[in-house]
PDB file of N, CA and C in Angstrom:
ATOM      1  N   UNK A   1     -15.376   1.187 -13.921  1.00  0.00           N
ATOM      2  CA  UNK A   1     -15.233   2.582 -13.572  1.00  0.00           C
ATOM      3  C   UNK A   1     -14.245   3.221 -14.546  1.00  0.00           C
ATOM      4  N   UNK A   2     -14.839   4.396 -15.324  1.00  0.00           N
ATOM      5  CA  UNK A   2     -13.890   5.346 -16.050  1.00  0.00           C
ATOM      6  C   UNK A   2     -12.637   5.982 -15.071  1.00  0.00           C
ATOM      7  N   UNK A   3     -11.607   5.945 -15.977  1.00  0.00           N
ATOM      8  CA  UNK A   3     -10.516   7.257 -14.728  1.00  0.00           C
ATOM      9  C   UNK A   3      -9.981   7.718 -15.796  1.00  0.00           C
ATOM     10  N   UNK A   4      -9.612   9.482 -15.435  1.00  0.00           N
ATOM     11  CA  UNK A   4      -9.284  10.020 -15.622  1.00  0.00           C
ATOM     12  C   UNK A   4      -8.224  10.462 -15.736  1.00  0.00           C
ATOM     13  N   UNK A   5      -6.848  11.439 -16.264  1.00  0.00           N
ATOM     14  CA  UNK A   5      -5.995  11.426 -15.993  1.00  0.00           C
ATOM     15  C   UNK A   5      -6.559  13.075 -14.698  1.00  0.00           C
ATOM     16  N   UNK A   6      -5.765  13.021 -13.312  1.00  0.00           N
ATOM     17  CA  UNK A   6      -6.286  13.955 -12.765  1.00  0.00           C
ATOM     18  C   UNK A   6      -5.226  14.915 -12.421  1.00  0.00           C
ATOM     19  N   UNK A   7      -6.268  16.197 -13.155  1.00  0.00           N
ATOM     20  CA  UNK A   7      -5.662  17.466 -12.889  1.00  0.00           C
ATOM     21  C   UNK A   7      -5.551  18.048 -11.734  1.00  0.00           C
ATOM     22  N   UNK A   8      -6.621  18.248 -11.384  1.00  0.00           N
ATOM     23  CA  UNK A   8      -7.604  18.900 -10.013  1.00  0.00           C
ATOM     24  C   UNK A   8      -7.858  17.830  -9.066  1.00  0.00           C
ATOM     25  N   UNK A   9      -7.216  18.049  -7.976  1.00  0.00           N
ATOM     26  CA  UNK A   9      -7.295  16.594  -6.737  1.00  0.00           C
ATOM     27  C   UNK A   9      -8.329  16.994  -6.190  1.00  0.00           C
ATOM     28  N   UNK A  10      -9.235  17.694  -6.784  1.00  0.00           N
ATOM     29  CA  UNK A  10     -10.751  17.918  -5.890  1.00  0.00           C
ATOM     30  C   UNK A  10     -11.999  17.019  -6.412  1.00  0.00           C
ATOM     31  N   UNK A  11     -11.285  16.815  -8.085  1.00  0.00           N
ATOM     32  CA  UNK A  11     -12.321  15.091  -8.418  1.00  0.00           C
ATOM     33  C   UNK A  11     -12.090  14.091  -7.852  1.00  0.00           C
ATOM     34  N   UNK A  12     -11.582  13.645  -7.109  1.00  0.00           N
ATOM     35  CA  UNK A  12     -11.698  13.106  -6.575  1.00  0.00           C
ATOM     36  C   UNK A  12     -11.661  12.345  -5.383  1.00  0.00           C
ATOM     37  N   UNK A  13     -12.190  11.288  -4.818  1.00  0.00           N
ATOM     38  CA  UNK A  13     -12.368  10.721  -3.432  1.00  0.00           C
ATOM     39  C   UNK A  13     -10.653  10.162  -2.621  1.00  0.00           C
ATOM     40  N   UNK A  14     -11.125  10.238  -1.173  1.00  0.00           N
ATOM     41  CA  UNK A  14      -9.586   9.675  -0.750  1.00  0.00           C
ATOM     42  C   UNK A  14      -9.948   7.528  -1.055  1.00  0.00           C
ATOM     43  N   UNK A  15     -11.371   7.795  -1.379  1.00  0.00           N
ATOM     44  CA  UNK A  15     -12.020   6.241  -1.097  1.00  0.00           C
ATOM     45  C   UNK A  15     -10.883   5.722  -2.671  1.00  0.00           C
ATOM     46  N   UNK A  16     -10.872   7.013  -3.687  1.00  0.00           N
ATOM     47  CA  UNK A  16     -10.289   6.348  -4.979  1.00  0.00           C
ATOM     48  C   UNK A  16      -9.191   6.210  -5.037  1.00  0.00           C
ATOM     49  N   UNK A  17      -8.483   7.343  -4.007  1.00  0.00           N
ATOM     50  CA  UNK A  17      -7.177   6.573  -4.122  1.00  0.00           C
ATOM     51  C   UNK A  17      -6.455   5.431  -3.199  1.00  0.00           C
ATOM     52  N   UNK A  18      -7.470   5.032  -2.603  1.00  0.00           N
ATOM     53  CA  UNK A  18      -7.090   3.994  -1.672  1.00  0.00           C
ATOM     54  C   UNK A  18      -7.292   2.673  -2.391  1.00  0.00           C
ATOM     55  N   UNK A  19      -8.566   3.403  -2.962  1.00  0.00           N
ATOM     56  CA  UNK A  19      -8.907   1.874  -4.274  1.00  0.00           C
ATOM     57  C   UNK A  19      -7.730   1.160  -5.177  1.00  0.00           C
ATOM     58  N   UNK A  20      -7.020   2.145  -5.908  1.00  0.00           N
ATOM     59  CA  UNK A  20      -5.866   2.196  -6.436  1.00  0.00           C
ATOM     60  C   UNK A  20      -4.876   1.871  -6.096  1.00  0.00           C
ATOM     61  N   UNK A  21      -4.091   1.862  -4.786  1.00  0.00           N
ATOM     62  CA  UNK A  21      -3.557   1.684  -3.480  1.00  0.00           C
ATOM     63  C   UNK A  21      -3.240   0.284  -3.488  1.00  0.00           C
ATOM     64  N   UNK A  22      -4.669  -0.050  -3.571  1.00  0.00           N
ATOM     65  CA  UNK A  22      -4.622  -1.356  -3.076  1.00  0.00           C
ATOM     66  C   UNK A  22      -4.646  -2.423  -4.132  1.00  0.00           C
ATOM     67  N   UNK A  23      -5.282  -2.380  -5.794  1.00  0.00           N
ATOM     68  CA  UNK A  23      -4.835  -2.695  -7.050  1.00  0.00           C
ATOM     69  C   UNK A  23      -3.346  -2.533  -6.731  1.00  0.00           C
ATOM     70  N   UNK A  24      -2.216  -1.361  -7.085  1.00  0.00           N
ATOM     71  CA  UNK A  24      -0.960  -1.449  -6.819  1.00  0.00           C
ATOM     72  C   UNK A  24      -0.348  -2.425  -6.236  1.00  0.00           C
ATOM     73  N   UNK A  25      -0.586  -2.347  -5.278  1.00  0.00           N
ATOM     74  CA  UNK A  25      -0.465  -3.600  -3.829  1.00  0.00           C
ATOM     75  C   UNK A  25      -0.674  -4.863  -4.754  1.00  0.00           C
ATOM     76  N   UNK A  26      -1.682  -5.190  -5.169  1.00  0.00           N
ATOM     77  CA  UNK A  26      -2.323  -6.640  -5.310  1.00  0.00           C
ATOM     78  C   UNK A  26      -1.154  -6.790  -6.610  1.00  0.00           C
ATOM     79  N   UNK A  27      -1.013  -5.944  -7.252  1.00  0.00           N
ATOM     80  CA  UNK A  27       0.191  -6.607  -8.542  1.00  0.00           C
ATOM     81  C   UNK A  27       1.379  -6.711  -8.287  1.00  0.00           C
ATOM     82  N   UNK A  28       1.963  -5.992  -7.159  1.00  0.00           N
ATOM     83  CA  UNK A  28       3.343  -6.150  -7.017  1.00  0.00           C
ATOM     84  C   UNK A  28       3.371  -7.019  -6.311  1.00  0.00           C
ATOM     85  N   UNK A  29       2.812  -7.516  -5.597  1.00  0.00           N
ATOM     86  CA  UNK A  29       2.076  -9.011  -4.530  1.00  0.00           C
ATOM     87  C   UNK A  29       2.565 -10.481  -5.740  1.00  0.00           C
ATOM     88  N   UNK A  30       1.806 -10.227  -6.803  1.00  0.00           N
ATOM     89  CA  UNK A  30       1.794 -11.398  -7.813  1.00  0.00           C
ATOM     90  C   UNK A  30       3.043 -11.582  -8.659  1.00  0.00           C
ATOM     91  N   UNK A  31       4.053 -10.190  -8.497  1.00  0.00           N
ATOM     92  CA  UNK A  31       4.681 -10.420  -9.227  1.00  0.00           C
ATOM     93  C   UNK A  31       6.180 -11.546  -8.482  1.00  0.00           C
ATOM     94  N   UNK A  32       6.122 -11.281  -6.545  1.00  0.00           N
ATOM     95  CA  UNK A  32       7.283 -11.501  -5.975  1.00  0.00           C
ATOM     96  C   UNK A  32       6.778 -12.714  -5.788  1.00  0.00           C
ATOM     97  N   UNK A  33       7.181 -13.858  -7.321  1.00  0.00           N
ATOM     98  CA  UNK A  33       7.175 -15.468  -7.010  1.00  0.00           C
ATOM     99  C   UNK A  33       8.574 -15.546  -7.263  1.00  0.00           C
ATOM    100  N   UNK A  34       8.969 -16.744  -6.733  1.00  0.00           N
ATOM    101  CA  UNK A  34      10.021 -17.138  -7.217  1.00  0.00           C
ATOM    102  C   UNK A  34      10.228 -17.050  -8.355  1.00  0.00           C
ATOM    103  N   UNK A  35      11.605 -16.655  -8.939  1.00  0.00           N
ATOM    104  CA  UNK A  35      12.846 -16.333 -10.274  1.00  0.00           C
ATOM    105  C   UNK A  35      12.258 -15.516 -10.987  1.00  0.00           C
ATOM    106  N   UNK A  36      10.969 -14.467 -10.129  1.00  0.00           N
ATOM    107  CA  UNK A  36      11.163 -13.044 -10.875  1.00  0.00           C
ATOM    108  C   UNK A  36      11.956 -12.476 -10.285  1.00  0.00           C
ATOM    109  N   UNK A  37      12.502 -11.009 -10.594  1.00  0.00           N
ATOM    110  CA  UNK A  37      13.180 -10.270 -10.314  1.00  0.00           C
ATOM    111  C   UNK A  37      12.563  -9.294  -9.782  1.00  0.00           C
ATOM    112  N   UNK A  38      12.806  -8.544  -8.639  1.00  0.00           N
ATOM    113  CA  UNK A  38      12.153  -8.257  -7.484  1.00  0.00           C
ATOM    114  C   UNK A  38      11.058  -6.926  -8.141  1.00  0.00           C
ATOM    115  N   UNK A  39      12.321  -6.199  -9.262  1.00  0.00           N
ATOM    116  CA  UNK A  39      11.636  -4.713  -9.639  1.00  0.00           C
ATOM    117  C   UNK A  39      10.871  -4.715 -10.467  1.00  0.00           C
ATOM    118  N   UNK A  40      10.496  -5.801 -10.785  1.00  0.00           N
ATOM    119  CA  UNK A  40       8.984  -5.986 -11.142  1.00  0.00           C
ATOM    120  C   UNK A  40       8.409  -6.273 -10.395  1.00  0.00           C
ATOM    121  N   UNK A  41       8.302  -6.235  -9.479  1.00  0.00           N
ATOM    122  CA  UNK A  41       7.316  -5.844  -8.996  1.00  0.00           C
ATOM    123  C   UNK A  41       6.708  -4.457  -8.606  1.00  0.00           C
ATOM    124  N   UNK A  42       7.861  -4.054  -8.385  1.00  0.00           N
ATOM    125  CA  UNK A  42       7.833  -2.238  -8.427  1.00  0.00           C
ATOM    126  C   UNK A  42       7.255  -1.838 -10.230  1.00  0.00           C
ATOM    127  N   UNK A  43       7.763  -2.446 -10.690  1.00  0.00           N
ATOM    128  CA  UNK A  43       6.934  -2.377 -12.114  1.00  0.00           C
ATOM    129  C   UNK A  43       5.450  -2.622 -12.083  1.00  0.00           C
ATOM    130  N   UNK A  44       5.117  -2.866 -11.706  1.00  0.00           N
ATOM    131  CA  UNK A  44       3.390  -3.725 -11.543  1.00  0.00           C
ATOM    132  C   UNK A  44       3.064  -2.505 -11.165  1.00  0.00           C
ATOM    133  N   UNK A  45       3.438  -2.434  -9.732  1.00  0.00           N
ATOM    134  CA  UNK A  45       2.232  -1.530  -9.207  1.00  0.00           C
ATOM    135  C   UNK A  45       2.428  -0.054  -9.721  1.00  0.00           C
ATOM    136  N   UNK A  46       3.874   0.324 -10.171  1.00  0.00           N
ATOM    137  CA  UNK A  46       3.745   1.444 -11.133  1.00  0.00           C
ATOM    138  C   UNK A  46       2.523   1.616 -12.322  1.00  0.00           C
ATOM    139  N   UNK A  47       3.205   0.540 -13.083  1.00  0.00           N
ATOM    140  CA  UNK A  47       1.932   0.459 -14.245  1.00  0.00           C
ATOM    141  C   UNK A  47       0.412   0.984 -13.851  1.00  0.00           C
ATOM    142  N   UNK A  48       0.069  -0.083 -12.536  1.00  0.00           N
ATOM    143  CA  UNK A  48      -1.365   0.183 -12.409  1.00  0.00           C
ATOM    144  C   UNK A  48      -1.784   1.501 -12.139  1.00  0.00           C
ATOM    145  N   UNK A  49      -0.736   2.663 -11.741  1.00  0.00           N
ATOM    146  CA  UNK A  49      -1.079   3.583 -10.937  1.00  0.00           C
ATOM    147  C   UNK A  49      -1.030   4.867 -12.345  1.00  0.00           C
ATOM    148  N   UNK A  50      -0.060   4.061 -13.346  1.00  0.00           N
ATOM    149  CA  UNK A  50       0.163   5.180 -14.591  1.00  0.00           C
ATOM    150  C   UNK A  50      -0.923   4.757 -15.538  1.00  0.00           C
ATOM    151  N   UNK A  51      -2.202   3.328 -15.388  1.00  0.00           N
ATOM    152  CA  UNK A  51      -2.936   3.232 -16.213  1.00  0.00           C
ATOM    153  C   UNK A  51      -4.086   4.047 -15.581  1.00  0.00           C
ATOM    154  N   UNK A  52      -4.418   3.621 -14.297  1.00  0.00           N
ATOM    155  CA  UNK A  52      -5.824   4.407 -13.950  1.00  0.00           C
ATOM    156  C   UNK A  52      -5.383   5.770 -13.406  1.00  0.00           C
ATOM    157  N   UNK A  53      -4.379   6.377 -13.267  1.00  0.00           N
ATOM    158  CA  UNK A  53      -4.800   8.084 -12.926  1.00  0.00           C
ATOM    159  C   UNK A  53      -3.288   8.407 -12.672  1.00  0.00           C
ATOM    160  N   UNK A  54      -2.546   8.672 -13.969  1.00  0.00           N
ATOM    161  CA  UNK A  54      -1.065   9.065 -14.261  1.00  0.00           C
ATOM    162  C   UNK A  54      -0.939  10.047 -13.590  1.00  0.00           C
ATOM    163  N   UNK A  55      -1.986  10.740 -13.305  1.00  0.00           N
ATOM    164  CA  UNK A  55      -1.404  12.134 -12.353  1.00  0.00           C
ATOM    165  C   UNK A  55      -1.007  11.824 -10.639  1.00  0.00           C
ATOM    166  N   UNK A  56      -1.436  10.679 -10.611  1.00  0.00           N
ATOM    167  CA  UNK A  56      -0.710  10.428  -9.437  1.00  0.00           C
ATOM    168  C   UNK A  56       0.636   9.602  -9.201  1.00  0.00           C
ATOM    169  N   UNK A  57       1.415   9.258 -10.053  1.00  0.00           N
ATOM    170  CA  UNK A  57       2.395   8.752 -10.716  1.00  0.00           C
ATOM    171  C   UNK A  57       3.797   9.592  -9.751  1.00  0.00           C
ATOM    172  N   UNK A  58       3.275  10.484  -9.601  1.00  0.00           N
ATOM    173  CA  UNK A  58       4.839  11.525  -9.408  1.00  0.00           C
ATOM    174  C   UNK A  58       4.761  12.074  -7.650  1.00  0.00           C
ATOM    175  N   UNK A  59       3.229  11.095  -6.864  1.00  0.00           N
ATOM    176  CA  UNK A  59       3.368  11.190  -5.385  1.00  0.00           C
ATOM    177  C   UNK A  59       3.269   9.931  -4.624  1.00  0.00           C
ATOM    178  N   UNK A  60       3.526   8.529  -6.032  1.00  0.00           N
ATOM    179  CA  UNK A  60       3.502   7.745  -5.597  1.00  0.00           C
ATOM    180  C   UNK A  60       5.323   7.307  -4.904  1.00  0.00           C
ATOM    181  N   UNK A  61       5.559   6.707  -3.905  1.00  0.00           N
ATOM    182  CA  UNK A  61       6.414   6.050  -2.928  1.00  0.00           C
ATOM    183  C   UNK A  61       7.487   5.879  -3.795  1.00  0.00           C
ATOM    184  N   UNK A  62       9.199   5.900  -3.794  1.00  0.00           N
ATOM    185  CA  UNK A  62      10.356   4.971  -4.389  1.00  0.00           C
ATOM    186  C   UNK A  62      10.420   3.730  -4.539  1.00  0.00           C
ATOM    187  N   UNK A  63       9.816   3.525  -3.286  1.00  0.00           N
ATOM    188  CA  UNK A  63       9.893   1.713  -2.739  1.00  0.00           C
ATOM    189  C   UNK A  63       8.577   1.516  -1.998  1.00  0.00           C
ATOM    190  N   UNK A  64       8.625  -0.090  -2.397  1.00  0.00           N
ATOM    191  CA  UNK A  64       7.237  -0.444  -2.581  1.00  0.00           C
ATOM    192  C   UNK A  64       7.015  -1.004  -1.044  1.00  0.00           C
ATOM    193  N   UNK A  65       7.996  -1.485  -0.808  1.00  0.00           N
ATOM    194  CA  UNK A  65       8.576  -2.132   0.475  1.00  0.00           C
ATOM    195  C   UNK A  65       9.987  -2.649   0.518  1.00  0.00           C
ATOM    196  N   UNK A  66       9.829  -3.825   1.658  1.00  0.00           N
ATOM    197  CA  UNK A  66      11.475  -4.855   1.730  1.00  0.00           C
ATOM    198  C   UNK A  66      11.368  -5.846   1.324  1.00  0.00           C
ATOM    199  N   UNK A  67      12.804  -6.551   1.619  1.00  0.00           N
ATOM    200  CA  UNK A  67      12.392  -7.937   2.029  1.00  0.00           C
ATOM    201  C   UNK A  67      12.793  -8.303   3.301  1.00  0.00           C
ATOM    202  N   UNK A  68      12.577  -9.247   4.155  1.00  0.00           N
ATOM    203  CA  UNK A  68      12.598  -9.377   5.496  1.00  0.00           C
ATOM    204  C   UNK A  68      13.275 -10.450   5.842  1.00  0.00           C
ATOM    205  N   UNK A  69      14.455 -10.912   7.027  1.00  0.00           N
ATOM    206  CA  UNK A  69      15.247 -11.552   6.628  1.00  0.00           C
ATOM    207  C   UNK A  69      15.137 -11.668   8.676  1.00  0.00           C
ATOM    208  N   UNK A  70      16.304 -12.277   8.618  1.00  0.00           N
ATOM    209  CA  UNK A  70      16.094 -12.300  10.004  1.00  0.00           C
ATOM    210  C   UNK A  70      16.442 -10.558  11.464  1.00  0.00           C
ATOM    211  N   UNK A  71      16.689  -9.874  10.481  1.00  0.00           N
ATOM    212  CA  UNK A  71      16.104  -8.026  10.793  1.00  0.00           C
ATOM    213  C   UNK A  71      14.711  -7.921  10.512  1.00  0.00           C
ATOM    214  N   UNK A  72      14.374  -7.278  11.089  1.00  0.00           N
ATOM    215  CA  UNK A  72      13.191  -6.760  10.860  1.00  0.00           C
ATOM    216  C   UNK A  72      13.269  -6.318   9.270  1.00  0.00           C
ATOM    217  N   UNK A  73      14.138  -5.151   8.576  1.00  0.00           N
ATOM    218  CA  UNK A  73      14.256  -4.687   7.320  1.00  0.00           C
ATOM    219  C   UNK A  73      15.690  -5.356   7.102  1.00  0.00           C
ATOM    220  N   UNK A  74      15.753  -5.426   6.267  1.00  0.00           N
ATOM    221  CA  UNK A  74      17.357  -5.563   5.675  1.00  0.00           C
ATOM    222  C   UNK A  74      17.703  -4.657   4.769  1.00  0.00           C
ATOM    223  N   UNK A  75      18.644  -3.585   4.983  1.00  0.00           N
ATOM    224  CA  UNK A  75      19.092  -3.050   3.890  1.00  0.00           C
ATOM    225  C   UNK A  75      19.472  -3.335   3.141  1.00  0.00           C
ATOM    226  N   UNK A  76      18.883  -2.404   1.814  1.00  0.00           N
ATOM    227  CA  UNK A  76      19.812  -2.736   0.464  1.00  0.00           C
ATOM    228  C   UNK A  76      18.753  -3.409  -0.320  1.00  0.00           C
ATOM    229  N   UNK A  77      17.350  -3.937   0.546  1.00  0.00           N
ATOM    230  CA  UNK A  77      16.676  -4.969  -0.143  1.00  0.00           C
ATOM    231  C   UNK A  77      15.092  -4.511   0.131  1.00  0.00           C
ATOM    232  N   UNK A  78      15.130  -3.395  -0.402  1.00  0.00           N
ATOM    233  CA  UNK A  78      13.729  -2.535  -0.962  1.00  0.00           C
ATOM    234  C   UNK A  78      12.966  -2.955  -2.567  1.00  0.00           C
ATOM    235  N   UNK A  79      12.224  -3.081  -2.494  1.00  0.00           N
ATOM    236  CA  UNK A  79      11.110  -3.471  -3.515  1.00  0.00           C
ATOM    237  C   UNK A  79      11.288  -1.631  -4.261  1.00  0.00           C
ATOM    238  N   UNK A  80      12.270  -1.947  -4.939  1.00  0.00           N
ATOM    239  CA  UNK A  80      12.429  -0.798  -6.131  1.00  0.00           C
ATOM    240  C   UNK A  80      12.242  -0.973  -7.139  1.00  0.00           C
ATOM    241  N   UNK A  81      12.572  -0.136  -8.333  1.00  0.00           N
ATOM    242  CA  UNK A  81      12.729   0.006  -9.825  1.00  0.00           C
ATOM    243  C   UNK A  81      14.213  -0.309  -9.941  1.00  0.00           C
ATOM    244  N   UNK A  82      14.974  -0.557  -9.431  1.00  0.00           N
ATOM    245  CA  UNK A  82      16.641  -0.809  -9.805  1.00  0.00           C
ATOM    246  C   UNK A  82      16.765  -2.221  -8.756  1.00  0.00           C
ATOM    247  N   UNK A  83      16.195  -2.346  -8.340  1.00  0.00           N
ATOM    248  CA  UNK A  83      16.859  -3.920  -7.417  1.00  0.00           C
ATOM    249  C   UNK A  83      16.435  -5.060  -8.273  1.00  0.00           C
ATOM    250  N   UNK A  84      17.792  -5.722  -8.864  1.00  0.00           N
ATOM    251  CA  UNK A  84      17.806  -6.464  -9.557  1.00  0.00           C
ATOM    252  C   UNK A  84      17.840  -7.962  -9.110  1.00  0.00           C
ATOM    253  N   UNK A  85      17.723  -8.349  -7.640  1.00  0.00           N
ATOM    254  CA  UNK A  85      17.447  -9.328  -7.220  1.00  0.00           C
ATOM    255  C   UNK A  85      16.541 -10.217  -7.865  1.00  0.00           C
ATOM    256  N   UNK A  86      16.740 -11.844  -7.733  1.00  0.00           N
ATOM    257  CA  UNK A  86      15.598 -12.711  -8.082  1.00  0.00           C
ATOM    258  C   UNK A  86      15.350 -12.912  -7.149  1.00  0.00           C
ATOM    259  N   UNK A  87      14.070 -13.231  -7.152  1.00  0.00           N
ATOM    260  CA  UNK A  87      13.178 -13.706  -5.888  1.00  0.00           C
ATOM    261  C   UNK A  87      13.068 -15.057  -5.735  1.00  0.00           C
ATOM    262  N   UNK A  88      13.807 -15.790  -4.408  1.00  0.00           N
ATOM    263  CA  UNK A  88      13.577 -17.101  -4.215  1.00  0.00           C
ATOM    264  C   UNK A  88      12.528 -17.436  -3.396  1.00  0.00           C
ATOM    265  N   UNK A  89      12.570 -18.751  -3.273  1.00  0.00           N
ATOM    266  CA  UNK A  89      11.388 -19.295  -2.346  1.00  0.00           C
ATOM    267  C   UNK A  89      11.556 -19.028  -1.058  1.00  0.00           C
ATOM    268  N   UNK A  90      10.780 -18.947  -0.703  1.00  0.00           N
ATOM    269  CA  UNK A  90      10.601 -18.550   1.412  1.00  0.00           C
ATOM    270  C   UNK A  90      10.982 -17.013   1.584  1.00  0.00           C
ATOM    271  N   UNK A  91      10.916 -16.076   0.547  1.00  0.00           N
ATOM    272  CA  UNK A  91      11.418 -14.958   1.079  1.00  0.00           C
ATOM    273  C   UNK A  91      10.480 -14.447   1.375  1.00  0.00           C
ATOM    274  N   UNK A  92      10.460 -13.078   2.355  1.00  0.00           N
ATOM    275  CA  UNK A  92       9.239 -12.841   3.061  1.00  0.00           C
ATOM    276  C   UNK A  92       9.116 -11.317   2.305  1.00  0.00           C
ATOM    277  N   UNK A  93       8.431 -11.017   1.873  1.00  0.00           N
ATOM    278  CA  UNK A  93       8.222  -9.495   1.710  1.00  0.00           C
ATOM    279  C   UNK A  93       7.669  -8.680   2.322  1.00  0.00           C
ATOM    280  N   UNK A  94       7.200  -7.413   2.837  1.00  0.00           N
ATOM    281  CA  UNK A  94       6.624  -6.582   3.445  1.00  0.00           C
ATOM    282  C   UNK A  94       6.760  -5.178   2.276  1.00  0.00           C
ATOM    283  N   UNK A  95       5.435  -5.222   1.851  1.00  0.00           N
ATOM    284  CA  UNK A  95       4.889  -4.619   0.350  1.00  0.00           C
ATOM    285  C   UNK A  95       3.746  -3.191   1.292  1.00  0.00           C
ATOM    286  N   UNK A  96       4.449  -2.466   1.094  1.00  0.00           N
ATOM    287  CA  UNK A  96       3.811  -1.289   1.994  1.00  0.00           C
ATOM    288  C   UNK A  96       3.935  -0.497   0.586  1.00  0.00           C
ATOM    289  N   UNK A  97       3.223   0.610  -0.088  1.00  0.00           N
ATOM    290  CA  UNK A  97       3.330   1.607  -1.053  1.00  0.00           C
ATOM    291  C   UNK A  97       2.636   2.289  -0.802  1.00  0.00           C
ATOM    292  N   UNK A  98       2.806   3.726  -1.258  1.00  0.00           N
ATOM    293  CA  UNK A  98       1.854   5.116  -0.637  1.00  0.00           C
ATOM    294  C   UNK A  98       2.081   5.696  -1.540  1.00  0.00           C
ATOM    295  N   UNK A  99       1.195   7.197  -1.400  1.00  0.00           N
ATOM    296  CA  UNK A  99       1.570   8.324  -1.777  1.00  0.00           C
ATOM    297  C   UNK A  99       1.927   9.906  -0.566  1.00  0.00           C
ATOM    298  N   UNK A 100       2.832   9.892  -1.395  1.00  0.00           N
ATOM    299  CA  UNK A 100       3.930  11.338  -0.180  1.00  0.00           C
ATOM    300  C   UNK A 100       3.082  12.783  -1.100  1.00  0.00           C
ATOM    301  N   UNK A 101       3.327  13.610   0.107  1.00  0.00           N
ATOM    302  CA  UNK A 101       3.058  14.685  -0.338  1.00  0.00           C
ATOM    303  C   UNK A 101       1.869  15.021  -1.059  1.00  0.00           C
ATOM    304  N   UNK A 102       0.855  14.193  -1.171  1.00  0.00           N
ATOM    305  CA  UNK A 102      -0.449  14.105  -2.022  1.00  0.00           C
ATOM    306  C   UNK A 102      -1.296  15.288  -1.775  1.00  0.00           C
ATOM    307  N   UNK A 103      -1.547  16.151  -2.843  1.00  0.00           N
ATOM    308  CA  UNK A 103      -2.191  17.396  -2.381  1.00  0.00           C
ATOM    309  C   UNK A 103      -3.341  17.510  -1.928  1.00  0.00           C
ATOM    310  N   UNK A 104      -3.706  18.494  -1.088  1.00  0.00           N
ATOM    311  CA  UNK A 104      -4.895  17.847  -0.145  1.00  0.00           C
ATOM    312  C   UNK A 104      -6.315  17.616  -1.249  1.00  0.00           C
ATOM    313  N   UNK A 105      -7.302  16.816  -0.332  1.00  0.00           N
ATOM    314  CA  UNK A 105      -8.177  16.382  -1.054  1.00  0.00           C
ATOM    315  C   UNK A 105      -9.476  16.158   0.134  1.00  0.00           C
ATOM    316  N   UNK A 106      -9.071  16.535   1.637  1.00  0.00           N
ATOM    317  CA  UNK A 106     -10.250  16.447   2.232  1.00  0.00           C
ATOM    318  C   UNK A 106     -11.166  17.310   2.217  1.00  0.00           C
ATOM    319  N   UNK A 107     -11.083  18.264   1.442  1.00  0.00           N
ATOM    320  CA  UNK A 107     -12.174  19.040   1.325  1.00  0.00           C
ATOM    321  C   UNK A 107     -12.927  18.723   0.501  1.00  0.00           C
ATOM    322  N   UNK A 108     -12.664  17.869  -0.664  1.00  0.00           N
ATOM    323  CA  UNK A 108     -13.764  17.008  -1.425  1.00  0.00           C
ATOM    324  C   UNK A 108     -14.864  16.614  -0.553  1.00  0.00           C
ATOM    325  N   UNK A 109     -16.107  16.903  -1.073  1.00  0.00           N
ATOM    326  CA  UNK A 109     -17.140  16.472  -0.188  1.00  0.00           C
ATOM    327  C   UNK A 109     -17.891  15.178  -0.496  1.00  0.00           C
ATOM    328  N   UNK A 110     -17.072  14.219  -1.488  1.00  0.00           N
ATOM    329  CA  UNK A 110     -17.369  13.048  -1.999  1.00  0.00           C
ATOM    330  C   UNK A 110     -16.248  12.009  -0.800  1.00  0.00           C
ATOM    331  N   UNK A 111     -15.568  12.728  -0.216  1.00  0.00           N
ATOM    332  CA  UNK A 111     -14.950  12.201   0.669  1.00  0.00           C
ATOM    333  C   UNK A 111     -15.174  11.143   2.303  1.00  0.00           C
TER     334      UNK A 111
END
């Protein structure tokens, strides 16, 4: 599939950006092995989102998710671009990423 960089959020489907969504997801997934460093993984799924459709780059999420510890969240330990943590073994992640504020698009009738 060609992509575009998108101007007009009326090309396209909510099906495409969920598609994307979930690519994002799947790389920042691969990146949290042990003795990487966590913000790559926030790197990953950036990338994927600035290769197939840069215009959505600027409503995609800060944080990708946590990491999970015996809290439900633990602060301080968000799947960012600045958390310089390494990632050890047994840590649990919870890898949630979105887009905020995404201008509407249900009136696309490819929707």
């Amino acid at each position: 599939m060609a992509w575009l960089e998108i101007k007009d959020f009326a090309q396209i489907s909510l099906h495409s950006v969920y598609k994307i969504l979930i690519e994002a997801q799947g790389a920042a997934i691969m990146k949290l092995k042990p003795d990487n460093i966590v913000s790559d993984a926030y790197r990953a799924a950036t990338s994927v989102v600035r290769e197939i459709m840069p215009g959505l780059m600027q409503y995609l999420t800060k944080s990708d998710g946590t990491w999970m510890r015996l809290e439900f969240k633990e602060t301080g330990l968000d799947i960012t671009i600045d958390n310089g943590s390494k990632v050890k073994a047994g840590m649990i992640f919870n890898v949630a990423l979105g887009f905020h504020e995404l201008p509407s698009i249900t009136d696309n009738p490819r929707n």
